[in-house]
Protein backbone atom coordinates (compact mmCIF):
# COMPACT_ATOMS: atom_id res chain seq x y z
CA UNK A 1 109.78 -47.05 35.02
CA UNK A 2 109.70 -45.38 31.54
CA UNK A 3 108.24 -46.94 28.11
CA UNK A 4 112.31 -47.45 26.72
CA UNK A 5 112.83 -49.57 29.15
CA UNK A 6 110.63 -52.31 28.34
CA UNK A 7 111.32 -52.11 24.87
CA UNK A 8 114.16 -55.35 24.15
CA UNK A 9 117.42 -53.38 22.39
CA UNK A 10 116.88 -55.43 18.80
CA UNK A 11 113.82 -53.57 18.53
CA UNK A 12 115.09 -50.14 19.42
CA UNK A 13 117.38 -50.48 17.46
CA UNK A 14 115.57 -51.31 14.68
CA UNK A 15 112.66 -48.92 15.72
CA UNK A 16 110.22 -51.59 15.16
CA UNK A 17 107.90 -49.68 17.97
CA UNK A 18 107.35 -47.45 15.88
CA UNK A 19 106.21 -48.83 12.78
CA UNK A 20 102.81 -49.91 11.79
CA UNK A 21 101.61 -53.28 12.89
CA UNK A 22 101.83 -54.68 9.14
CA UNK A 23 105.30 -53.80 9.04
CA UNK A 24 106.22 -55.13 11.98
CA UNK A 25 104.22 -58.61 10.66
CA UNK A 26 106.23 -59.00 7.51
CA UNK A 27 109.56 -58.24 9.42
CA UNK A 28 108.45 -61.33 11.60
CA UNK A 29 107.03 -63.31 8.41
CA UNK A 30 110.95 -62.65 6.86
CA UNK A 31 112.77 -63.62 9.69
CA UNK A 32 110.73 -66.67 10.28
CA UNK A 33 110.42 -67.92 6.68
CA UNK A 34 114.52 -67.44 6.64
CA UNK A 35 114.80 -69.65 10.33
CA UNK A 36 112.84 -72.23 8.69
CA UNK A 37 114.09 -72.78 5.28
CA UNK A 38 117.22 -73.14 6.86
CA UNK A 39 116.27 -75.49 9.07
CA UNK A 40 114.34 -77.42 6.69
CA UNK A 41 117.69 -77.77 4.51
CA UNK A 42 120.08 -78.51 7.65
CA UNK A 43 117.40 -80.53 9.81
CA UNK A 44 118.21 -84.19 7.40
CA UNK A 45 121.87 -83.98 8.14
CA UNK A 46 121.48 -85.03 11.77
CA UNK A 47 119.57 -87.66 11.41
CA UNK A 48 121.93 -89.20 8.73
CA UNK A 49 124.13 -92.50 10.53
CA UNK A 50 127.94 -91.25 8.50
CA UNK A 51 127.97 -87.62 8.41
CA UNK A 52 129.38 -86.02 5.02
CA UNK A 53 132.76 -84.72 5.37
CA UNK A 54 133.50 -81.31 6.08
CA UNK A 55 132.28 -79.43 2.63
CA UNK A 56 135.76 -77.64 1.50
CA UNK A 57 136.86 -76.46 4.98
CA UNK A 58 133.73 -74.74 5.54
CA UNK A 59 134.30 -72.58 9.06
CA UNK A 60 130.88 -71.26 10.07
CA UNK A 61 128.82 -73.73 11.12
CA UNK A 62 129.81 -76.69 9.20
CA UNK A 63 126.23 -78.24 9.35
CA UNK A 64 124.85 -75.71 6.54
CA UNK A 65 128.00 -77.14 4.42
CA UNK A 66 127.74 -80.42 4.56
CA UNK A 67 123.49 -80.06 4.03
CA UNK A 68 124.85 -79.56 0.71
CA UNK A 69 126.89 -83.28 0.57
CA UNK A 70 123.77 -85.20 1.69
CA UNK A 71 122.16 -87.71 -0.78
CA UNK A 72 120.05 -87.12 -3.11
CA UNK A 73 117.21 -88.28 -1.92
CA UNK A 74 117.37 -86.22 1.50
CA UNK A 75 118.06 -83.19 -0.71
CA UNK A 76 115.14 -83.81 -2.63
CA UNK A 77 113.42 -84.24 0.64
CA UNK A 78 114.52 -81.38 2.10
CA UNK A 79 113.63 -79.02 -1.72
CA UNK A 80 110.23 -80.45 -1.65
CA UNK A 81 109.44 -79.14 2.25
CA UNK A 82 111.25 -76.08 1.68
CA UNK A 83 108.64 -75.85 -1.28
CA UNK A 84 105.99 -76.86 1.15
CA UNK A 85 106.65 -73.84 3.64
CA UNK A 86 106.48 -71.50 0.97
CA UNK A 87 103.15 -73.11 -0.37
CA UNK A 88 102.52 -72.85 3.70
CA UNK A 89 103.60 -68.82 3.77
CA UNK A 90 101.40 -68.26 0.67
CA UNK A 91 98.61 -69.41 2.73
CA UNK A 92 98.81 -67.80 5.67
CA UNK A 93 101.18 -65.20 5.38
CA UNK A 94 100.34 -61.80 4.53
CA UNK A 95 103.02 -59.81 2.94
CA UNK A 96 104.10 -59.60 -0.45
CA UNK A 97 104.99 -62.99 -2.34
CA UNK A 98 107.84 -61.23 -4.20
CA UNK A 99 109.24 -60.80 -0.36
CA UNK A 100 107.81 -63.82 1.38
CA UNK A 101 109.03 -66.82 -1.38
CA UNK A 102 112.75 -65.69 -1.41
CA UNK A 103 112.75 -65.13 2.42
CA UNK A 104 112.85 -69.11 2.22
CA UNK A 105 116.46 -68.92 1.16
CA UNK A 106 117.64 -65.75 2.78
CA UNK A 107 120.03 -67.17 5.34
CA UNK A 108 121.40 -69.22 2.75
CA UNK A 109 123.30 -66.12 0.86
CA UNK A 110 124.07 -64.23 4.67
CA UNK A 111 125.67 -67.84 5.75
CA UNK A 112 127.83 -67.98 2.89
CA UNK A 113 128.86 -64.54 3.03
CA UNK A 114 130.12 -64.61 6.79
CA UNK A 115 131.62 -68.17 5.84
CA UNK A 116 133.70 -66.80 3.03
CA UNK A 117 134.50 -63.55 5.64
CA UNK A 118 135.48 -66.11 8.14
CA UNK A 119 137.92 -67.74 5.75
CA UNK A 120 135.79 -70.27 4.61
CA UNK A 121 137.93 -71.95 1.42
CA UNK A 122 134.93 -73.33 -0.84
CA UNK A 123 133.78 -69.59 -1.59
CA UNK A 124 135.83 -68.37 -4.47
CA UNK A 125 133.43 -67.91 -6.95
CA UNK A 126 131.11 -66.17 -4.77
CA UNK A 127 129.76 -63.94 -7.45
CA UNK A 128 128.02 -66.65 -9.18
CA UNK A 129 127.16 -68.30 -5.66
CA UNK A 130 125.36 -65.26 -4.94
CA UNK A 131 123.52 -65.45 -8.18
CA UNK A 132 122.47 -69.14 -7.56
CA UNK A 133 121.16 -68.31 -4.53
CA UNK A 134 118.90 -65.26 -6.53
CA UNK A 135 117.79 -67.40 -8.72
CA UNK A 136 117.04 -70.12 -6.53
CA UNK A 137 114.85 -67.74 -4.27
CA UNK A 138 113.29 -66.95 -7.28
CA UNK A 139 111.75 -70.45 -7.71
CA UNK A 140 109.96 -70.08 -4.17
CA UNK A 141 107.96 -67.31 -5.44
CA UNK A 142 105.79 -69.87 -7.22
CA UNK A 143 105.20 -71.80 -4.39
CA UNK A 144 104.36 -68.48 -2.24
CA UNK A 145 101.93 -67.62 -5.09
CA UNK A 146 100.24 -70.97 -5.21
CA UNK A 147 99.67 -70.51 -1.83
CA UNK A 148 98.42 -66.78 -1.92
CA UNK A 149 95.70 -68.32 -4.80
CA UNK A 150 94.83 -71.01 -2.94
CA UNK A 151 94.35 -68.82 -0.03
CA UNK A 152 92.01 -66.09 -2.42
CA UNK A 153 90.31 -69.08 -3.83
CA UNK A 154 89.11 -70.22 -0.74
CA UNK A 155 87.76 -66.84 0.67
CA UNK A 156 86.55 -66.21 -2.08
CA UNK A 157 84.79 -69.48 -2.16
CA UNK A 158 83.29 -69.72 0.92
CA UNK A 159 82.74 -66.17 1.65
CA UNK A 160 85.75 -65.80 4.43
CA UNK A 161 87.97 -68.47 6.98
CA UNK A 162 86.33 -69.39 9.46
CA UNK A 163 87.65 -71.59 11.78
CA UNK A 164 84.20 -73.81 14.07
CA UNK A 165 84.03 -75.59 17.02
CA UNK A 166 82.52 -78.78 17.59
């Protein structure tokens, strides 16, 4: 059996096996910081008793819409964990915070995007959607960077992280 054929077809076809391990990493620390700010935002929504309506005939997966027609206190919830995991990828992540922090929010603009494609009606100012959404993953940033201090403080601090067993 030859080396190709162990290698999955997302990752051919990317050609992830042949990049370095960092880049391989921050690929990972994207995709994963995108899964969970998603989730973070959509996660409140099932465990509400009267579901919001469908958001303006929203088409692709109509659980990212109505995240947006919860109360305000679940959406405040759900901003102030979102903040947490970029605090959380400031920490422990490695890659660049200008990369990491709007990760948080990438699936957000992609969502929308195949939504409006899909004939999704409550996407006709989509220019200025898409710019929310920028600036918006612009505000994770300072999270991310907290985090990345935090984490620099602390090494710094105590010499490295070490982790001991009792």
């Amino acid at each position: 059996m030859n080396e190709s054929s162990q290698i999955p077809p997302i990752i051919e076809q990317c050609n992830l096996h042949k990049k370095s391990f960092a880049t391989q990493r921050l690929f990972v620390e994207i995709i994963l910081a995108a899964i969970v700010g998603i989730t973070v935002c959509v996660l409140p929504v099932l465990f509400l008793k009267e579901r919001p309506p469908n958001y303006e005939g929203v088409v692709f997966l109509p659980i990212v819409g109505e995240s947006s027609e919860m109360p305000d206190s679940l959406q405040h919830l759900s901003l102030g964990i979102t903040l947490a995991v970029g605090l959380a990828l400031g920490i422990f992540g490695r890659g660049p915070i200008w990369l990491i922090g709007p990760a948080v929010v990438f699936a957000f603009p992609i969502w929308s995007l195949i939504d409006g494609l899909a004939g999704g009606g409550g996407h006709d100012l989509w220019p200025f959607e898409m710019l929310a959404y920028g600036v918006w993953s612009l505000i994770y940033i300072i999270p991310t960077g907290i985090g990345r201090l935090t984490k620099r403080w602390w090494i710094k601090r105590n010499g490295s992280i070490k982790i001991t067993h009792r």
